[in-house]
N, C-alpha and C. Protein backbone atom coordinates (compact mmCIF):
# COMPACT_ATOMS: atom_id res chain seq x y z
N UNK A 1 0.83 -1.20 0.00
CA UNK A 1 0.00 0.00 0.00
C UNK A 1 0.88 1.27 0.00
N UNK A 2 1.87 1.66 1.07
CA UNK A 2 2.78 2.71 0.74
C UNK A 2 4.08 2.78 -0.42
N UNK A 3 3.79 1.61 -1.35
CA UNK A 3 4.48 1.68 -2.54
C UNK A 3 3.70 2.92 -3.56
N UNK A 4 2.58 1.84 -3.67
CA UNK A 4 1.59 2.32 -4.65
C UNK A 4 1.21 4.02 -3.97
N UNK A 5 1.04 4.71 -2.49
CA UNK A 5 0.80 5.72 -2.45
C UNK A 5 1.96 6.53 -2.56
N UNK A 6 3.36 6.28 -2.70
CA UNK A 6 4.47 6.39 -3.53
C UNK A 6 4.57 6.99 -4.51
N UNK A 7 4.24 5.87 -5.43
CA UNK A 7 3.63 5.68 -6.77
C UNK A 7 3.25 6.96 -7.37
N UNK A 8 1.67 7.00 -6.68
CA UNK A 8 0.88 8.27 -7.02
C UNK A 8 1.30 9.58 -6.72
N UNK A 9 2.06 9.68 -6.21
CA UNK A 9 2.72 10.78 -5.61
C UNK A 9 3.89 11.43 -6.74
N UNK A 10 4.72 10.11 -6.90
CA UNK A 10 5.48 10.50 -8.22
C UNK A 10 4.93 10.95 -9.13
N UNK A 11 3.72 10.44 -9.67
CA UNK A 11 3.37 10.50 -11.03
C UNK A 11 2.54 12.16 -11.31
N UNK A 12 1.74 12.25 -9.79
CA UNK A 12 1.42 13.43 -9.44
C UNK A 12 2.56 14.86 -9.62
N UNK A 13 3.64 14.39 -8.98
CA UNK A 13 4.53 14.93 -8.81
C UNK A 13 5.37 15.45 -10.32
N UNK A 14 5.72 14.71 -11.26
CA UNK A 14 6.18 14.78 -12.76
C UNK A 14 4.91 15.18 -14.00
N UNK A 15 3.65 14.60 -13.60
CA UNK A 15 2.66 15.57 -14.17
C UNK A 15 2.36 16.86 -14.43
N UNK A 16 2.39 17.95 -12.69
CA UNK A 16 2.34 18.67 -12.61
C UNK A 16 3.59 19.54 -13.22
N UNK A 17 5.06 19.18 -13.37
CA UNK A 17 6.43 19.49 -13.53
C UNK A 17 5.73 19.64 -15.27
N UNK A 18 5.55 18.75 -16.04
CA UNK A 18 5.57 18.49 -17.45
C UNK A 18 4.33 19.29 -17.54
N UNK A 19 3.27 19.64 -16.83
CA UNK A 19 2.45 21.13 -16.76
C UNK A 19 2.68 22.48 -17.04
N UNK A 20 4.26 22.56 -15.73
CA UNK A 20 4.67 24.07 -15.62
C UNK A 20 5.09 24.34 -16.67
N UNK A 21 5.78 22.83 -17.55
CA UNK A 21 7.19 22.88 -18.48
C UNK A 21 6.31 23.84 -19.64
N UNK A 22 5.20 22.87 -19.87
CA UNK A 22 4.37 22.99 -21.20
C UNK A 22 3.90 24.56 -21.09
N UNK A 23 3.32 24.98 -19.80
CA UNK A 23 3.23 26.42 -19.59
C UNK A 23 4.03 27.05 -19.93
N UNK A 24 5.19 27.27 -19.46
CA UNK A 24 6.63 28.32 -19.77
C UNK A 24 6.81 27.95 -21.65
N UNK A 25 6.61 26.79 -22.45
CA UNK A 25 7.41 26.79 -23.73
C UNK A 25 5.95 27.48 -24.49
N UNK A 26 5.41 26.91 -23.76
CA UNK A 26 3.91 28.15 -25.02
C UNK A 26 3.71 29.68 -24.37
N UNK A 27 4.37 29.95 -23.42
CA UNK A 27 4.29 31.81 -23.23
C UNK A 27 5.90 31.90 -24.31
N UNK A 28 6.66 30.99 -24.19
CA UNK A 28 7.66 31.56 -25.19
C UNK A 28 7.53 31.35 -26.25
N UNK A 29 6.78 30.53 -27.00
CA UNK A 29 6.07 30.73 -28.08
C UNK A 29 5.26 31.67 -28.80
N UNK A 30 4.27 32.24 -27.80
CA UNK A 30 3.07 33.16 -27.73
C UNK A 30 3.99 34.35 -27.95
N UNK A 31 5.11 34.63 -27.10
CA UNK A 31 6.42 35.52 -27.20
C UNK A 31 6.62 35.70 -28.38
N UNK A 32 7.30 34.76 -29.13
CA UNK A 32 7.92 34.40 -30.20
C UNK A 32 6.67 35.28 -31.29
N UNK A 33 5.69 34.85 -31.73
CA UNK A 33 4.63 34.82 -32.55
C UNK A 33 3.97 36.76 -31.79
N UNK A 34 4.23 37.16 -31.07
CA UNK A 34 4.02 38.23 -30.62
C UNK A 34 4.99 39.70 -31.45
N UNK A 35 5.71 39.24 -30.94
CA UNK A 35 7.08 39.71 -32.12
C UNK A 35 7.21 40.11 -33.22
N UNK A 36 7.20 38.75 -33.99
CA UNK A 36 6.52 38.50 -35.14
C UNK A 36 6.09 39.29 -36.04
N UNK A 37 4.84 39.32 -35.17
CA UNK A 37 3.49 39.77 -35.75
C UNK A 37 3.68 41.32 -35.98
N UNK A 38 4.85 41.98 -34.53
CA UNK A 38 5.22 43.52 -34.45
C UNK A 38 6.11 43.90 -35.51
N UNK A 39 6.18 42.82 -36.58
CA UNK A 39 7.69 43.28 -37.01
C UNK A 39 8.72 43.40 -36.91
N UNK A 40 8.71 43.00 -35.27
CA UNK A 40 10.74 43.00 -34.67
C UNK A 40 11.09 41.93 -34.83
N UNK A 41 11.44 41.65 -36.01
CA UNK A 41 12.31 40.31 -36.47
C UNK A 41 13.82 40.03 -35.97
N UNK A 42 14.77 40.97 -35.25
CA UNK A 42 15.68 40.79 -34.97
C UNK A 42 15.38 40.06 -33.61
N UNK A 43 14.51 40.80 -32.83
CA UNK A 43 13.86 40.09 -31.19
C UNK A 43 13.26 38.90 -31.16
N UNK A 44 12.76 38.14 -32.44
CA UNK A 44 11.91 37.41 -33.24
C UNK A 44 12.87 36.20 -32.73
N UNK A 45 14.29 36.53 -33.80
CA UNK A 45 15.17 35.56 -34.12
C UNK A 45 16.30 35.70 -32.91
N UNK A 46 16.22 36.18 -32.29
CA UNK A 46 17.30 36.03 -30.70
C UNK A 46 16.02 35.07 -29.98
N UNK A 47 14.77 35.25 -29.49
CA UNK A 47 14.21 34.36 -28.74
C UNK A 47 13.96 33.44 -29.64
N UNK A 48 14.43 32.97 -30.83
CA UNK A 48 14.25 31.80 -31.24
C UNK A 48 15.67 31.04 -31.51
N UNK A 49 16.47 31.50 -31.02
CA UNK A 49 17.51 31.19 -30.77
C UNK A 49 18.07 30.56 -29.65
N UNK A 50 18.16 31.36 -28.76
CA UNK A 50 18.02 30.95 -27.40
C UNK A 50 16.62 30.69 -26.49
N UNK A 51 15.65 30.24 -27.26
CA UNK A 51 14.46 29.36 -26.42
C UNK A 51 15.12 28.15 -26.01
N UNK A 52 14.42 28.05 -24.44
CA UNK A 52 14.91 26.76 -23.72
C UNK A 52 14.29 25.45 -24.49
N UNK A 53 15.31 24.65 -23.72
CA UNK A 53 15.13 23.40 -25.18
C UNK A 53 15.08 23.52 -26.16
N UNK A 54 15.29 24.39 -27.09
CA UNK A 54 15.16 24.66 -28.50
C UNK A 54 13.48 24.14 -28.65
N UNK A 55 13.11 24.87 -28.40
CA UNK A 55 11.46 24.69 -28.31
C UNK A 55 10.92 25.59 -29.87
N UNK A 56 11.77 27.10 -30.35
CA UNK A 56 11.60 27.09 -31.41
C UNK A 56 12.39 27.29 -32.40
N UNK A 57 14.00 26.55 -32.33
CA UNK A 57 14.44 25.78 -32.68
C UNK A 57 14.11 24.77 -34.29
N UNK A 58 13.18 25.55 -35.12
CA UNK A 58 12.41 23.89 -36.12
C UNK A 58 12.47 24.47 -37.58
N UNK A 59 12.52 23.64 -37.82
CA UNK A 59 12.50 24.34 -39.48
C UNK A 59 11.05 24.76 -39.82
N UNK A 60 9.90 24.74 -38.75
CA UNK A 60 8.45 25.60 -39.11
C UNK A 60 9.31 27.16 -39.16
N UNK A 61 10.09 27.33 -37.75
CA UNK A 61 10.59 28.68 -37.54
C UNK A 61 11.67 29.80 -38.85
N UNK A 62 12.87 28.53 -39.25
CA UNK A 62 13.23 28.69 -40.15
C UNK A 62 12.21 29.26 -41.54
N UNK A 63 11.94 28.33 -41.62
CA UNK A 63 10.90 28.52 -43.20
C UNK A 63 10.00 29.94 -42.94
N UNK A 64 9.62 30.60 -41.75
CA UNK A 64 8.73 31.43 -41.38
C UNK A 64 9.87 32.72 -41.42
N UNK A 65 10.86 32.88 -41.25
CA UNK A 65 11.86 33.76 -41.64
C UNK A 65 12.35 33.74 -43.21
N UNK A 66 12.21 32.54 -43.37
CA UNK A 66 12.67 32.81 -45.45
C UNK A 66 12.03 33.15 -46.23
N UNK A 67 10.32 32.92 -45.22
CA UNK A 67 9.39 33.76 -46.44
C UNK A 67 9.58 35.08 -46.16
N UNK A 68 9.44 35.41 -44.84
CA UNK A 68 9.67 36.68 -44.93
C UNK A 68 11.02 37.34 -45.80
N UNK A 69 11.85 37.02 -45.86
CA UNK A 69 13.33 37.49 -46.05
C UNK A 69 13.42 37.59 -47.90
N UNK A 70 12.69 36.65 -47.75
CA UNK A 70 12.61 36.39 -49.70
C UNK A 70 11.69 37.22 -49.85
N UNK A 71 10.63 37.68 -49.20
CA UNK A 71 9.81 39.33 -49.48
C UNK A 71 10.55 40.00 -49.73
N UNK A 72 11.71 40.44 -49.37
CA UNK A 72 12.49 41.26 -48.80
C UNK A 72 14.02 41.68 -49.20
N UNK A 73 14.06 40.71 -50.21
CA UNK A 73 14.91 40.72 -50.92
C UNK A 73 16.04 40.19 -50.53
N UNK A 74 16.27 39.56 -49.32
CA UNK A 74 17.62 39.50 -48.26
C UNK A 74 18.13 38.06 -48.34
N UNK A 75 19.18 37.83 -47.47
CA UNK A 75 19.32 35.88 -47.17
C UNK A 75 18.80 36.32 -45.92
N UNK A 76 18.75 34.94 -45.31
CA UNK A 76 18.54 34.64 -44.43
C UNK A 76 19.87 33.81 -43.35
N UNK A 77 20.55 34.64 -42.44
CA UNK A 77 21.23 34.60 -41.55
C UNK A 77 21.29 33.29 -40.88
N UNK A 78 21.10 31.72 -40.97
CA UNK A 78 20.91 30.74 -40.40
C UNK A 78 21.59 30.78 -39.52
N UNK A 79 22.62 31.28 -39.04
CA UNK A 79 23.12 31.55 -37.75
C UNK A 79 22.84 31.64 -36.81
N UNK A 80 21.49 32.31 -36.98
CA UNK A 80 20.90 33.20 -35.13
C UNK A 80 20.39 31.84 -35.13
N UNK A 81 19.97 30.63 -35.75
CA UNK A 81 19.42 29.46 -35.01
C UNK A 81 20.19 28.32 -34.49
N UNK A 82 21.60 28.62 -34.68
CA UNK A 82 22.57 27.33 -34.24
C UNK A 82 23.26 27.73 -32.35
């Protein structure tokens, strides 16, 4: 019996953790896409750079800077994402 209420405790315990996690990577997302949307593409591509875990980190993010950039006449700096 005090295995299993153990048990529940852990699982309780790493649920709520993989909660906060999922909270914090979608306000830095929401961040990210906030940005964006303002036009500050340089602030854009530093928090997508250094987002924890490379959360946006992806080639959705990439590709979402080349359209823009190919508007724009420019390259695109793949740098700010390594």
């Amino acid at each position: 019996m005090r295995f299993f209420f153990f048990s529940i405790l852990k699982f309780i315990y790493f649920y709520l953790l993989l909660l906060l996690c999922l909270s914090f990577f979608s306000q830095v997302v929401k961040r990210f896409q906030e940005l964006f949307a303002q036009t500050k593409y340089k602030e854009a591509a530093e928090l997508a750079a250094q987002s924890p875990q490379g959360v946006l980190r992806t080639p959705d993010t990439v590709a979402k800077f080349q359209v823009f950039y190919a508007s724009k006449c420019c390259s695109i700096n793949i740098s700010w994402f390594c």
